[in-house]
C-alpha atoms as a PDB file:
ATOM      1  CA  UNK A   1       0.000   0.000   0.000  1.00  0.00           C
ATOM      2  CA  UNK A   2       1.142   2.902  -1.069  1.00  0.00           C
ATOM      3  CA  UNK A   3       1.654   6.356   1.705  1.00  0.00           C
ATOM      4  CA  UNK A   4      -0.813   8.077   0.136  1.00  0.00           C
ATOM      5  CA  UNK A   5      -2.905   5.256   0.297  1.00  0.00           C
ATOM      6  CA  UNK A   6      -1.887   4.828   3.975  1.00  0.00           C
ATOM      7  CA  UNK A   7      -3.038   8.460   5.074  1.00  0.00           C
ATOM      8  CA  UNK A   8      -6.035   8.258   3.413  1.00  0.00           C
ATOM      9  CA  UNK A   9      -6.961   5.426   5.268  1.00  0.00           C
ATOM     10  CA  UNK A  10      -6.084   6.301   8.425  1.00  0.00           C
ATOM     11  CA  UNK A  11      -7.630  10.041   8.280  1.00  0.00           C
ATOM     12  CA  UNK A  12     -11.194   8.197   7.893  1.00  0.00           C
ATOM     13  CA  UNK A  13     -11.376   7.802  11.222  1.00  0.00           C
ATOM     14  CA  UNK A  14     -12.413  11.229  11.361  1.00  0.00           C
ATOM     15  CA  UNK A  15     -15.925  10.726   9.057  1.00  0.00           C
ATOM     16  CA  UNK A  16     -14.344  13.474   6.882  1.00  0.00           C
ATOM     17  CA  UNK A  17     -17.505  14.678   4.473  1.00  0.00           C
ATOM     18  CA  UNK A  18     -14.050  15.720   2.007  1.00  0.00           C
ATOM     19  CA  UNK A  19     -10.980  14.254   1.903  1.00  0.00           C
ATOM     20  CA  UNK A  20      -7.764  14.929  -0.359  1.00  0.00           C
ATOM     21  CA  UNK A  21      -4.484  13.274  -0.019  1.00  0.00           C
ATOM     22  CA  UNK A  22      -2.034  14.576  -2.720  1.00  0.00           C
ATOM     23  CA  UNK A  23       1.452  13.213  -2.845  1.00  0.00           C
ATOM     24  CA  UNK A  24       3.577  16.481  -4.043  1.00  0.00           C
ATOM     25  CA  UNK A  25       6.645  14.739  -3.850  1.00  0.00           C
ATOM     26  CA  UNK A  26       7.557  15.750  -7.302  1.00  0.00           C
ATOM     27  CA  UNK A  27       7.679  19.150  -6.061  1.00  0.00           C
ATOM     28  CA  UNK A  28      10.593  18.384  -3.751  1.00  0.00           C
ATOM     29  CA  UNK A  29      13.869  17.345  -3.978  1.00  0.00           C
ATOM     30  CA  UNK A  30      13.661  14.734  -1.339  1.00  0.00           C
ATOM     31  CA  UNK A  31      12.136  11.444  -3.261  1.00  0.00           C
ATOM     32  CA  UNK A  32       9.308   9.574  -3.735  1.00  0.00           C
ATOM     33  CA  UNK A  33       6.902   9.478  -1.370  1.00  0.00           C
ATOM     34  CA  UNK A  34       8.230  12.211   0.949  1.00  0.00           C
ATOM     35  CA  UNK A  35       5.774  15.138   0.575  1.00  0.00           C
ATOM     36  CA  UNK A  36       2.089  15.373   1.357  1.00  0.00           C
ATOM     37  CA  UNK A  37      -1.239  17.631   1.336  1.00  0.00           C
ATOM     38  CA  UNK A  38      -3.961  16.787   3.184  1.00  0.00           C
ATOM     39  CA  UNK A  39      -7.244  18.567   2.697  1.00  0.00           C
ATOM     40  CA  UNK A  40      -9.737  17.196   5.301  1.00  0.00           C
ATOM     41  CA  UNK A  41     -13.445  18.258   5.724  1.00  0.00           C
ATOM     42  CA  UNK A  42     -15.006  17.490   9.539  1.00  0.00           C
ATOM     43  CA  UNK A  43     -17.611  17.871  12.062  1.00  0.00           C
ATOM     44  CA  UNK A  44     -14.713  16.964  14.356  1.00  0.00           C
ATOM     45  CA  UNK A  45     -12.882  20.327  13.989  1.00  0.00           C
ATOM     46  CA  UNK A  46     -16.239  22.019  15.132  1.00  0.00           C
ATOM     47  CA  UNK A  47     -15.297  24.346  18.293  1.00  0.00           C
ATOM     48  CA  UNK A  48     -11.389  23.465  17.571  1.00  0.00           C
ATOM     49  CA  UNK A  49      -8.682  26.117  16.870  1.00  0.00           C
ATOM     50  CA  UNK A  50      -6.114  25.615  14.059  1.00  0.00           C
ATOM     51  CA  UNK A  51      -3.214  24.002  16.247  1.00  0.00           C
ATOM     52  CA  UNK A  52      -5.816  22.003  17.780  1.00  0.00           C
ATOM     53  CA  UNK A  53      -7.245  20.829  14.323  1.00  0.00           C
ATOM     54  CA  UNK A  54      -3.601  19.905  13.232  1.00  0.00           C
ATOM     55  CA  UNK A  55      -2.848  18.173  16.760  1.00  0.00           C
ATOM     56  CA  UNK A  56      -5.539  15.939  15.818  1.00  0.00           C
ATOM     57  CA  UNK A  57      -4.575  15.025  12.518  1.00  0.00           C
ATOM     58  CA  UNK A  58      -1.260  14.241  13.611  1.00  0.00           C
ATOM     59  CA  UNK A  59      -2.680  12.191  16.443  1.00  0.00           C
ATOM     60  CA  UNK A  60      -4.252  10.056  13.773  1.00  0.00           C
ATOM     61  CA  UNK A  61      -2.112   9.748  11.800  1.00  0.00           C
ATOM     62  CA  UNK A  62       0.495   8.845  14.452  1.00  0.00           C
ATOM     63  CA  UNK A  63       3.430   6.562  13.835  1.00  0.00           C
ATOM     64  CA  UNK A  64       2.723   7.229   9.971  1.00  0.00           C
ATOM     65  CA  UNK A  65       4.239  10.769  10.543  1.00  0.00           C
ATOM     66  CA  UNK A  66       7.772   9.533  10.615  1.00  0.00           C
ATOM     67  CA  UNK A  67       7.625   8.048   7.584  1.00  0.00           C
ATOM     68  CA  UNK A  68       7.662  11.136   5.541  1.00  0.00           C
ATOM     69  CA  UNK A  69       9.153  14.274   5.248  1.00  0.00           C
ATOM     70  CA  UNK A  70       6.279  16.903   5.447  1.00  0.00           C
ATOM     71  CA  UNK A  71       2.658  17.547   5.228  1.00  0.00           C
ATOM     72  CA  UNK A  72       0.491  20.112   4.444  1.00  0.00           C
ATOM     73  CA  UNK A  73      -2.840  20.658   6.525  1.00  0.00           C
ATOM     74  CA  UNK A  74      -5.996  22.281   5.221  1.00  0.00           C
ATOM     75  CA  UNK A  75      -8.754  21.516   7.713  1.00  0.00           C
ATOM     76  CA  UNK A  76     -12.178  22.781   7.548  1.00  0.00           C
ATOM     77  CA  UNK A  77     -15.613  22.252   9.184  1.00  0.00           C
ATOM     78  CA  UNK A  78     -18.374  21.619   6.823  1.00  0.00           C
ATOM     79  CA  UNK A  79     -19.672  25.107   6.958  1.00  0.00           C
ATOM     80  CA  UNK A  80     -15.614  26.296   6.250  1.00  0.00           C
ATOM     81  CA  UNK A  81     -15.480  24.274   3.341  1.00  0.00           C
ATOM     82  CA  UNK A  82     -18.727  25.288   2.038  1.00  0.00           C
ATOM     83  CA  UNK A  83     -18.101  28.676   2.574  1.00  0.00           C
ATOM     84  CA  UNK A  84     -14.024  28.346   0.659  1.00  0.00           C
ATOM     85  CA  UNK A  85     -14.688  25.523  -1.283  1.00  0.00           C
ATOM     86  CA  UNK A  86     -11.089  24.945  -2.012  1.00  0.00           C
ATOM     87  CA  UNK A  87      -7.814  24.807  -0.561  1.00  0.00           C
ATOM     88  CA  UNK A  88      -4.881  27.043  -1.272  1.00  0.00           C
ATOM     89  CA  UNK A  89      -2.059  25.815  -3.580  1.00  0.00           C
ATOM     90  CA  UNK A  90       1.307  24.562  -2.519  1.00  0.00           C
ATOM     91  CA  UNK A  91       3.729  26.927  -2.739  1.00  0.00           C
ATOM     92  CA  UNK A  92       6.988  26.026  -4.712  1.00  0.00           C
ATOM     93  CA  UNK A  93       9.982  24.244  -2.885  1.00  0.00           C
ATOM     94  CA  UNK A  94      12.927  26.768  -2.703  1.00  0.00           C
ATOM     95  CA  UNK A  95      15.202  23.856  -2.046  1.00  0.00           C
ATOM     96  CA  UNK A  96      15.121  21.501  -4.997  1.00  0.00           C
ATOM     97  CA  UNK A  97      14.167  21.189  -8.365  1.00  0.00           C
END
C-alpha cells in the first residue's frame, strides 16, 4: 500500500464529508513518497482552533508521521469548506528542483 494510500486510510477515522491526499513529492527534492497535502473536511474540527485541528490530525495519523518528510494541513468544518470551497495551492519548494 502505497503512503498516500496509507493516510487516506487512516484520516477516515475522522468521518471526513471531504478528503484529499495529494502526494507532491515531485515538487521536492527529497524522493518519492516524501511530501504530502492533506485537505480534510469534519464535524470533528467544530469548536477546535487551528493548532488544535492539526494536533488531531497528527494524532491520527500517528506513527505514519515519521515516515515522511512533510505535510500540508488544510482543515475545515463543513460550513468552512462550504463557505471556501477549495484549498490554497502549494507553494513552490525553494530547495530543490
Amino acid at each position: 500500500m502505497s503512503m498516500r494510500d496509507r493516510i487516506n486510510t487512516a484520516l477516515l477515522v475522522l468521518d471526513p464529508q471531504h478528503l484529499e491526499v495529494l502526494d507532491e513529492s515531485h515538487m521536492h527534492s527529497r524522493g518519492q513518497e516524501t511530501h504530502y497535502k492533506v485537505v480534510v473536511v469534519s464535524e470533528q474540527f467544530a469548536g477546535l482552533n487551528s493548532v488544535k485541528r492539526h494536533q488531531k490530525v497528527y494524532g491520527v495519523l500517528g506513527e505514519l508521521m515519521s515516515q515522511f518528510h512533510a505535510l500540508a494541513m488544510h482543515v475545515y468544518t463543513p460550513e468552512e469548506w462550504a463557505a471556501q470551497g477549495v484549498a490554497p495551492a502549494s507553494p513552490t519548494c525553494r530547495g530543490g528542483h
